[in-house]
N, C-alpha and C. Protein backbone atom coordinates (compact mmCIF):
# COMPACT_ATOMS: atom_id res chain seq x y z
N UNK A 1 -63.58 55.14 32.55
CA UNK A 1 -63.33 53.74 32.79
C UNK A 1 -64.52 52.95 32.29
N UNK A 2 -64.20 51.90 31.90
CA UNK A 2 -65.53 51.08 30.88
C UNK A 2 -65.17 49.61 31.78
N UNK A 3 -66.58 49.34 32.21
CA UNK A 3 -66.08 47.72 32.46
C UNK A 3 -67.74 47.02 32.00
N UNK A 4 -67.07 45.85 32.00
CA UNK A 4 -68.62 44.91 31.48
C UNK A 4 -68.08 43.61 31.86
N UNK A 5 -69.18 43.14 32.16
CA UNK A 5 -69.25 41.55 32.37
C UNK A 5 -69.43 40.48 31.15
N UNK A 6 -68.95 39.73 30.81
CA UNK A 6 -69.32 38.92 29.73
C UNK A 6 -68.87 39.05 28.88
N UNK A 7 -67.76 39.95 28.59
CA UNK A 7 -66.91 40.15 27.33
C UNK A 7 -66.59 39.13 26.63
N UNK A 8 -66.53 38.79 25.34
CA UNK A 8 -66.08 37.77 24.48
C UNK A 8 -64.66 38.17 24.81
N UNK A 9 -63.79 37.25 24.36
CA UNK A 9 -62.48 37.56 24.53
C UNK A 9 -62.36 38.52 22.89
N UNK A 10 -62.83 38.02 21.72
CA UNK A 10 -62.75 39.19 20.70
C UNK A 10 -63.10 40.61 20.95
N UNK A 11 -64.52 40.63 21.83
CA UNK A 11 -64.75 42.17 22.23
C UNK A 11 -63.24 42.95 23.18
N UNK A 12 -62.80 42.09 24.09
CA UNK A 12 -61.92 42.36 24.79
C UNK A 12 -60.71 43.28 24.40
N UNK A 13 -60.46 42.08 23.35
CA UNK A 13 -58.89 42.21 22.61
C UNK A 13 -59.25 43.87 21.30
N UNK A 14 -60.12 43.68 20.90
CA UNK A 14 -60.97 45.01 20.06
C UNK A 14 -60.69 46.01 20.83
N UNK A 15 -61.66 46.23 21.85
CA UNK A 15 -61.48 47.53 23.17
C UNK A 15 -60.23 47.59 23.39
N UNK A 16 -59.22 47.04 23.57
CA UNK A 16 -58.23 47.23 24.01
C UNK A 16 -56.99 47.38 22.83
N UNK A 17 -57.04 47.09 21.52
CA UNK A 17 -56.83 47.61 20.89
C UNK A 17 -56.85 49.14 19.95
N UNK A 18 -58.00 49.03 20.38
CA UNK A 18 -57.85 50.61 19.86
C UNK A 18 -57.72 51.51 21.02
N UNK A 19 -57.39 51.08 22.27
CA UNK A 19 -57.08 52.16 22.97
C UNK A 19 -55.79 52.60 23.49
N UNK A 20 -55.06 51.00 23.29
CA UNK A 20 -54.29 50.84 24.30
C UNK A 20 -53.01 50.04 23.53
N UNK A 21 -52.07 49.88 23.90
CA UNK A 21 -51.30 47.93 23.41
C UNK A 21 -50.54 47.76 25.46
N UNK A 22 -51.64 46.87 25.92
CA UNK A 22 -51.23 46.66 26.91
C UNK A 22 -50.15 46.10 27.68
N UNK A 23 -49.07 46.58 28.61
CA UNK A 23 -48.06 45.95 29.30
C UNK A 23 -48.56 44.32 30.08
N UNK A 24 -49.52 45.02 30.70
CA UNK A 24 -49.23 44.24 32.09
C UNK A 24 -51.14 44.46 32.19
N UNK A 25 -51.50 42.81 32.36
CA UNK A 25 -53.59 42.58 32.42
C UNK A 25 -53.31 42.25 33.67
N UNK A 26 -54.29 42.92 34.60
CA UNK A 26 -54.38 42.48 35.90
C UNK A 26 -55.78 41.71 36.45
N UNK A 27 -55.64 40.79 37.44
CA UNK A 27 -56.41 39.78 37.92
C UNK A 27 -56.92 40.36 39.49
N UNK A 28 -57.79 40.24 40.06
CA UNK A 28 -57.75 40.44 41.57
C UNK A 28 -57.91 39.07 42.31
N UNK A 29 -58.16 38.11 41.55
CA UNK A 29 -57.99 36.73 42.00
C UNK A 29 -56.74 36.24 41.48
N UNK A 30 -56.12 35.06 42.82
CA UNK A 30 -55.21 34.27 42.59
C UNK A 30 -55.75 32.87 42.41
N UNK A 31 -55.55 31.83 41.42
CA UNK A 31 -54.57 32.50 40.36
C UNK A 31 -55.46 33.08 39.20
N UNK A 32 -54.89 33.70 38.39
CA UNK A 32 -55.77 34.42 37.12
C UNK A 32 -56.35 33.66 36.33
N UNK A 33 -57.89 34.04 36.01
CA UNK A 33 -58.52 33.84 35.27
C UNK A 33 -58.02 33.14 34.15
N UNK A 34 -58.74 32.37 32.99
CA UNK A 34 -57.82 31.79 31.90
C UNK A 34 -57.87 32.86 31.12
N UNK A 35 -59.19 33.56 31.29
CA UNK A 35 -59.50 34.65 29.89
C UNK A 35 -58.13 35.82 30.12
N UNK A 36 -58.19 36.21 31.74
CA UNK A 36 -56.87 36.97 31.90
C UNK A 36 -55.39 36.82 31.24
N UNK A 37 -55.37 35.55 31.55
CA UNK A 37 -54.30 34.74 30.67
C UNK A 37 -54.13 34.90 29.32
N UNK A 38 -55.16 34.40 28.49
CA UNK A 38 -55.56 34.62 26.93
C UNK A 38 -55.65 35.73 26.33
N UNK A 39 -55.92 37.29 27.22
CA UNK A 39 -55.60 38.36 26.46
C UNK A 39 -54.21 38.82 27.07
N UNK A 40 -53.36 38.65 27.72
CA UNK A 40 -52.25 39.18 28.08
C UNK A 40 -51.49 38.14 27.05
N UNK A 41 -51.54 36.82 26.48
CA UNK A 41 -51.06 36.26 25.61
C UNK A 41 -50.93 37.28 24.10
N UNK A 42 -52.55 37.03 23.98
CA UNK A 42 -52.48 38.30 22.83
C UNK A 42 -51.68 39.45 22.07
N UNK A 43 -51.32 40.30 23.49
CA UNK A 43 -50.49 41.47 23.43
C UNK A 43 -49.12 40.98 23.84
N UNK A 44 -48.66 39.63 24.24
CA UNK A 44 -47.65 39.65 24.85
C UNK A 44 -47.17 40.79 25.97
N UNK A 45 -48.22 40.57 26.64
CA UNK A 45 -48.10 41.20 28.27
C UNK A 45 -47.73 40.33 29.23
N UNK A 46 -47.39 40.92 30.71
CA UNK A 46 -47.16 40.50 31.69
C UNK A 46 -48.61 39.67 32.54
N UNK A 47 -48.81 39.10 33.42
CA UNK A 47 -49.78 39.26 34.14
C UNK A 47 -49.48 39.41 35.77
N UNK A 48 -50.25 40.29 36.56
CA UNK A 48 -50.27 40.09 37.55
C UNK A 48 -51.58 39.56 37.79
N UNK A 49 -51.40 39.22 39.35
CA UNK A 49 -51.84 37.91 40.07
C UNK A 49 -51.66 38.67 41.40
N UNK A 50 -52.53 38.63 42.22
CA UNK A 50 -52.45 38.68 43.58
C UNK A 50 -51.71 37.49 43.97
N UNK A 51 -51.36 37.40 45.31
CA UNK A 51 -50.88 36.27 46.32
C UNK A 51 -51.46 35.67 46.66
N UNK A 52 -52.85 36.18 47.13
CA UNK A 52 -54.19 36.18 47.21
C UNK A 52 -54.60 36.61 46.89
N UNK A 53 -56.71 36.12 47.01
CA UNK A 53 -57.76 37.13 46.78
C UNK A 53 -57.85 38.29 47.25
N UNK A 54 -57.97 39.37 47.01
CA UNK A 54 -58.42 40.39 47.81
C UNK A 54 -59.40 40.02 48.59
N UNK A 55 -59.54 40.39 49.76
CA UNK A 55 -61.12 40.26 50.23
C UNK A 55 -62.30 41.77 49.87
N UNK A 56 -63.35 42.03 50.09
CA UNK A 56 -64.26 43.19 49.77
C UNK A 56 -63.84 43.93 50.21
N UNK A 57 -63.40 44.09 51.50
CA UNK A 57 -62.89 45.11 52.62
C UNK A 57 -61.52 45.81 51.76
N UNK A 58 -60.59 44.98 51.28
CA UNK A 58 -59.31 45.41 50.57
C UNK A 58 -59.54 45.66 49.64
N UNK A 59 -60.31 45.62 48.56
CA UNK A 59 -60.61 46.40 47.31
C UNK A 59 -61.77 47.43 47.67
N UNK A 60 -62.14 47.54 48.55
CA UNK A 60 -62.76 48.87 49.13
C UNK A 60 -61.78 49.84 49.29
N UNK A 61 -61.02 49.63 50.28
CA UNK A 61 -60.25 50.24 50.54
C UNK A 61 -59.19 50.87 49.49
N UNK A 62 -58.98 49.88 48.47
CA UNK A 62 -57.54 50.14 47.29
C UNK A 62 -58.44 51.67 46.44
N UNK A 63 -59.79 51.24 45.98
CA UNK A 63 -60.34 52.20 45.30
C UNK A 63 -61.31 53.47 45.88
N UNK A 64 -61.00 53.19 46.94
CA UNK A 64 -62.02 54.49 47.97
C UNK A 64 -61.80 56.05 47.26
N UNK A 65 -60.96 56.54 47.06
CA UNK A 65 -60.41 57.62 46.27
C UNK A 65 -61.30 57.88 45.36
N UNK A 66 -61.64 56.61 44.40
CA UNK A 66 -62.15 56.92 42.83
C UNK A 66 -63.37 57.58 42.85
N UNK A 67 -64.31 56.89 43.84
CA UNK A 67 -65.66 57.79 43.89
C UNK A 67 -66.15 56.59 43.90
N UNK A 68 -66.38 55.62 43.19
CA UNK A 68 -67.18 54.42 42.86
C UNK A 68 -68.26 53.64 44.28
N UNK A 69 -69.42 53.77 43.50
CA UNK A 69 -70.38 53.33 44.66
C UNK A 69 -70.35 51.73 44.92
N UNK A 70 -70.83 51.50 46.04
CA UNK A 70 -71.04 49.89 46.25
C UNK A 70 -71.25 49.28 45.00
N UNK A 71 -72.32 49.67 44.26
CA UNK A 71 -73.12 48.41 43.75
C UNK A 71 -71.97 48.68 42.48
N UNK A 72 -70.90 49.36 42.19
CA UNK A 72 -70.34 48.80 41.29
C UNK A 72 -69.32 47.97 41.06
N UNK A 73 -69.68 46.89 41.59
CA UNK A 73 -68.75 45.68 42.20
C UNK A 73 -68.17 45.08 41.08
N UNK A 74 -68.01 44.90 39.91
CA UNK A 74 -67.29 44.27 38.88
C UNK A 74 -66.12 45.78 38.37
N UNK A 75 -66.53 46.62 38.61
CA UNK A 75 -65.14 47.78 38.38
C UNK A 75 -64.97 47.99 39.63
N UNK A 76 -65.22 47.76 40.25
CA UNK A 76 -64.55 47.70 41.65
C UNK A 76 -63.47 46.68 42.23
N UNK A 77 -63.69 45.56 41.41
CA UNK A 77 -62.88 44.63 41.51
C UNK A 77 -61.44 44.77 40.43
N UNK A 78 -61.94 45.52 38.99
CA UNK A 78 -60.93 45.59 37.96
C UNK A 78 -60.35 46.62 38.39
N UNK A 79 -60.57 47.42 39.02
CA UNK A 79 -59.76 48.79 39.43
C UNK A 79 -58.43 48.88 40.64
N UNK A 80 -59.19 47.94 41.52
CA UNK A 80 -58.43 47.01 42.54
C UNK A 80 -57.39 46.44 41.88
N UNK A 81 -57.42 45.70 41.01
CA UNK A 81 -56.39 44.31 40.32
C UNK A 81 -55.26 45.99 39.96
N UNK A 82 -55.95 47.08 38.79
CA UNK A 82 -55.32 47.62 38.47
C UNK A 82 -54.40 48.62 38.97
N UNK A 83 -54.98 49.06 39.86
CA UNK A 83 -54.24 50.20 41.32
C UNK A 83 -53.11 49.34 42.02
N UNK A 84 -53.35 47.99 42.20
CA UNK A 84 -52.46 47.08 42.73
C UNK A 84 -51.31 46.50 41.84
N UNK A 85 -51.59 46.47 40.42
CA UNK A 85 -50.42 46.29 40.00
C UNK A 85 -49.72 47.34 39.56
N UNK A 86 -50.58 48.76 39.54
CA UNK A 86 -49.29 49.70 39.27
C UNK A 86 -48.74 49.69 40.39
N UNK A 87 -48.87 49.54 41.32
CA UNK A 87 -48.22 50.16 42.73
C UNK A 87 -46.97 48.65 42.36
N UNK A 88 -47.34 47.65 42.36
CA UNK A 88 -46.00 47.16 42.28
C UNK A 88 -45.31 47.10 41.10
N UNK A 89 -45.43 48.09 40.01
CA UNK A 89 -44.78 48.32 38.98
C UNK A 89 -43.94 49.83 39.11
N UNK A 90 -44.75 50.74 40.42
CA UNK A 90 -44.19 52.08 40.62
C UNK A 90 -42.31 51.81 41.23
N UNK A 91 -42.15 51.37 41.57
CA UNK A 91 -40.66 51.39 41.99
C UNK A 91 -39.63 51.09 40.37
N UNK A 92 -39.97 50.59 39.75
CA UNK A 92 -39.39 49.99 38.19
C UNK A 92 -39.28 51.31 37.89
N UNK A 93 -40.94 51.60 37.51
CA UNK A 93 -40.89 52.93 36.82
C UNK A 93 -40.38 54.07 36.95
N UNK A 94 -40.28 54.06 38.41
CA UNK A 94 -39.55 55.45 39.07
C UNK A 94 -38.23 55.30 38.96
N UNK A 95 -37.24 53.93 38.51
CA UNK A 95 -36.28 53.82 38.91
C UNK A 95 -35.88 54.26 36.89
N UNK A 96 -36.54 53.61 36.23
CA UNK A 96 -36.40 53.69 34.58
C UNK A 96 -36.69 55.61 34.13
N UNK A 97 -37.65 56.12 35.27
CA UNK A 97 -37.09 57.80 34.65
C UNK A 97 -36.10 58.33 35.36
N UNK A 98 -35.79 57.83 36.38
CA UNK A 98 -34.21 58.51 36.94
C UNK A 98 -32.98 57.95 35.88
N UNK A 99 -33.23 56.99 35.50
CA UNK A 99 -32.12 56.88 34.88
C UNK A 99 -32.47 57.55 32.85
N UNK A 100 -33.23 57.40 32.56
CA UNK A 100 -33.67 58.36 31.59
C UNK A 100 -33.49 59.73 31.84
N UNK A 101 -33.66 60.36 33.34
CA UNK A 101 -33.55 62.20 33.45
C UNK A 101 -31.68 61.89 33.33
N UNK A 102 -30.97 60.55 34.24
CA UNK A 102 -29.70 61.11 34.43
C UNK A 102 -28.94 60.70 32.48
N UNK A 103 -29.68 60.22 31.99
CA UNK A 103 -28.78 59.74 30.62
C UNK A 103 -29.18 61.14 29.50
N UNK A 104 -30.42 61.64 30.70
CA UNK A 104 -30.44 63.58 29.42
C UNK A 104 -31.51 62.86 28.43
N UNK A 105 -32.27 61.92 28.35
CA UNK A 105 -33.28 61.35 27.19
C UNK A 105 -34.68 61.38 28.08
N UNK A 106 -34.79 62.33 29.16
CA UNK A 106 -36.39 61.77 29.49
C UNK A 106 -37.40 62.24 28.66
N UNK A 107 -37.22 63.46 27.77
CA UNK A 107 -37.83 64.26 27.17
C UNK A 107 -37.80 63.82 25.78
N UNK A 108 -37.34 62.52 25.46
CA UNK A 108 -37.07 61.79 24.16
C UNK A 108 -37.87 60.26 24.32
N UNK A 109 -37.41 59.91 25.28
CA UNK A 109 -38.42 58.49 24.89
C UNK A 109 -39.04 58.41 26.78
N UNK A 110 -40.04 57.54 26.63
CA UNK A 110 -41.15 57.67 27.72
C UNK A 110 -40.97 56.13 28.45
N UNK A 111 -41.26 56.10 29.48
CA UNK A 111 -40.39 55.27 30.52
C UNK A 111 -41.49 53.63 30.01
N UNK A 112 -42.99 53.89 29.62
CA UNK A 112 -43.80 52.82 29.40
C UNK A 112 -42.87 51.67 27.82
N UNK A 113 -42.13 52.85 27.07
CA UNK A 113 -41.12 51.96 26.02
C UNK A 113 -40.27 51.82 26.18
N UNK A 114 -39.13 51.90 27.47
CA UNK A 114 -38.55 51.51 28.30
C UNK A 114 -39.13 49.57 29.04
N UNK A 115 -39.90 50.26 29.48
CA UNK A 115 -40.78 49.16 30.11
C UNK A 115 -41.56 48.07 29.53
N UNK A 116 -41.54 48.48 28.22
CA UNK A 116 -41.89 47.35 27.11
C UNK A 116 -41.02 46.31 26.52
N UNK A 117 -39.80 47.27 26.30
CA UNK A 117 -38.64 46.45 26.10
C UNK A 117 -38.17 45.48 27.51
N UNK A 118 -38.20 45.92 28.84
CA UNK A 118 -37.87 45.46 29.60
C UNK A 118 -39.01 43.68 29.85
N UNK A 119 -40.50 44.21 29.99
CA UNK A 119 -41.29 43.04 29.92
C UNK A 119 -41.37 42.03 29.31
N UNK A 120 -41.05 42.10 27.68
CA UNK A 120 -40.95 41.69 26.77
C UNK A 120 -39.50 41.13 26.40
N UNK A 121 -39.08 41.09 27.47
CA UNK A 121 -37.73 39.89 27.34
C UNK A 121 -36.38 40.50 25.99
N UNK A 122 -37.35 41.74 25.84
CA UNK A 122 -35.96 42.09 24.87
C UNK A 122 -34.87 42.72 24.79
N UNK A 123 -35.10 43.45 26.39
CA UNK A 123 -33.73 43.75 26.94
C UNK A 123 -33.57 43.47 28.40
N UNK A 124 -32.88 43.24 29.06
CA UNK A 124 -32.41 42.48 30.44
C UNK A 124 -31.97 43.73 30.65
N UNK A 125 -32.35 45.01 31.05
CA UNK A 125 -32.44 45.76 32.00
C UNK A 125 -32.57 47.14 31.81
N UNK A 126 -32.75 47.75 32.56
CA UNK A 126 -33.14 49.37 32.05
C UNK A 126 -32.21 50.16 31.33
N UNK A 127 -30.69 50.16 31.16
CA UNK A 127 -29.76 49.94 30.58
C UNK A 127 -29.45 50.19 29.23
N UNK A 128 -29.55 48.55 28.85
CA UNK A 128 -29.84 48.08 27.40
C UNK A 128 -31.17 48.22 27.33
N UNK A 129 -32.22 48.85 27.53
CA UNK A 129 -33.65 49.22 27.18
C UNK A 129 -33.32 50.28 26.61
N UNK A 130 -32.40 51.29 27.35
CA UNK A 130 -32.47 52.79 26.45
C UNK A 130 -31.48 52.92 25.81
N UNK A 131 -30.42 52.13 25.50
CA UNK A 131 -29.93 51.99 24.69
C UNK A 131 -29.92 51.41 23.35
N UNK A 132 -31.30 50.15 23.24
CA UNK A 132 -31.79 49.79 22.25
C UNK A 132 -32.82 51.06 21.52
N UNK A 133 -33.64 51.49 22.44
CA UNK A 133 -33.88 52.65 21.81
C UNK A 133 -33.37 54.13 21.28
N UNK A 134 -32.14 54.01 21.70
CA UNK A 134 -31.66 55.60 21.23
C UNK A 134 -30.93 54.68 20.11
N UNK A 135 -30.47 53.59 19.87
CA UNK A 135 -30.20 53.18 18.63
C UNK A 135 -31.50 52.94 17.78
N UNK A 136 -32.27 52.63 17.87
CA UNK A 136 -33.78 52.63 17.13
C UNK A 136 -34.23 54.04 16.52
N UNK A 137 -33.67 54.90 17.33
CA UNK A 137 -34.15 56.81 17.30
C UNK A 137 -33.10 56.87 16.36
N UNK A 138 -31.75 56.48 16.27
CA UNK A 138 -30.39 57.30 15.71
C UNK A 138 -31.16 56.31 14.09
N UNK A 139 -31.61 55.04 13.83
CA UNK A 139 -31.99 54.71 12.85
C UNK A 139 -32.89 55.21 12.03
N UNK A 140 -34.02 55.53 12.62
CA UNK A 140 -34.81 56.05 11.97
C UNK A 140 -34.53 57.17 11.81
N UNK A 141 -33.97 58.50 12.30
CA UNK A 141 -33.14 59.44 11.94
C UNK A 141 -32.53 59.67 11.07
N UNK A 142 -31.80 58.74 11.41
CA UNK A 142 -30.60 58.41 9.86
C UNK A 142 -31.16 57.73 8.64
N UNK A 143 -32.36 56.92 8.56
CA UNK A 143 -33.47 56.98 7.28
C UNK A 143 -34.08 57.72 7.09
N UNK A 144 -34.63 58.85 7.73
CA UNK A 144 -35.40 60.29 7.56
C UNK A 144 -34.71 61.24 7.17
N UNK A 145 -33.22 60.97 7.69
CA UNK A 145 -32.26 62.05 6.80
C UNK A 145 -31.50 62.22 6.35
N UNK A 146 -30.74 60.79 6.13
CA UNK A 146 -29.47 60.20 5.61
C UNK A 146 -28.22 60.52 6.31
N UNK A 147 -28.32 60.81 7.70
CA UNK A 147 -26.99 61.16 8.32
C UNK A 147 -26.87 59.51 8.95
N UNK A 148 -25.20 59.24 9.14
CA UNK A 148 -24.49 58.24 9.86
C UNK A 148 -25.07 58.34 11.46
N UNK A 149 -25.30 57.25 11.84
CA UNK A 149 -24.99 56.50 12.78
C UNK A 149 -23.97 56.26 13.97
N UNK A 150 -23.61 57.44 14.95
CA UNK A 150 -22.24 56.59 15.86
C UNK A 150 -22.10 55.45 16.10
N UNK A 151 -21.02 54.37 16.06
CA UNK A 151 -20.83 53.24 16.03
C UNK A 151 -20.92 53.27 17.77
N UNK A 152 -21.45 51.84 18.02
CA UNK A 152 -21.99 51.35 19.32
C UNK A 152 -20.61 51.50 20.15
């Protein structure tokens, strides 16, 4: 885990480019940061937002597990934002590989490009998410090997 204070928003968007293409930038303050704002623009991500601030005591508590000592209070805070928004992204996700194990494709496409399509407004539901992609798979298939297409 890498954190720093003072990031340019170019250093930001860099680091996180080559590691990552992010869903969802998380904040531990309500409401989010502008810079939070400005790189989830970037990637066309989601943002979460607490309801509230955490207080010290609750991001103690969210990251107690990790190991992380007191004094590392600025990843202590990003780790918090981040533990907190997977947890309210875990019910989606759990619900997008049950229906990937029951459609027989979990072992073909991965629930985060599921979940991309879903964030990204380009499909209205888990559904038409894996169905845009097993038509995306049957395409490029069928340009890699010249076989037809089943009609939709």
């Amino acid at each position: 885990m890498r954190s720093e204070r003072g990031f340019s928003l170019e250093r930001i968007l860099e680091f996180l480019s080559s590691e990552c293409t992010p869903l969802v930038i998380a904040s531990d303050v309500f409401p989010a940061p502008r810079l939070v704002e400005k790189v989830a623009a970037a990637f066309s991500a989601k943002v979460y937002a607490p309801q509230e601030n955490f207080s010290k005591r609750t991001k103690s508590r969210i990251v107690r597990s990790f190991g992380l000592s007191e004094r590392e209070r600025h990843k202590k805070d990003a780790l918090a934002a981040a533990v907190t928004a997977y947890g309210c992204s875990l019910p989606v996700i759990n619900r997008i590989k049950k229906k990937l194990l029951n459609e027989g494709v979990y072992d073909i496409f991965d629930a985060g490009d599921v979940m991309k399509k879903i964030l990204s407004g380009e499909s209205g539901n888990i559904h038409s998410a894996i169905s845009s992609l097993k038509t995306e798979s049957c395409r490029i298939e069928a340009a890699n090997n010249l076989i037809q297409c089943p009609a939709r």
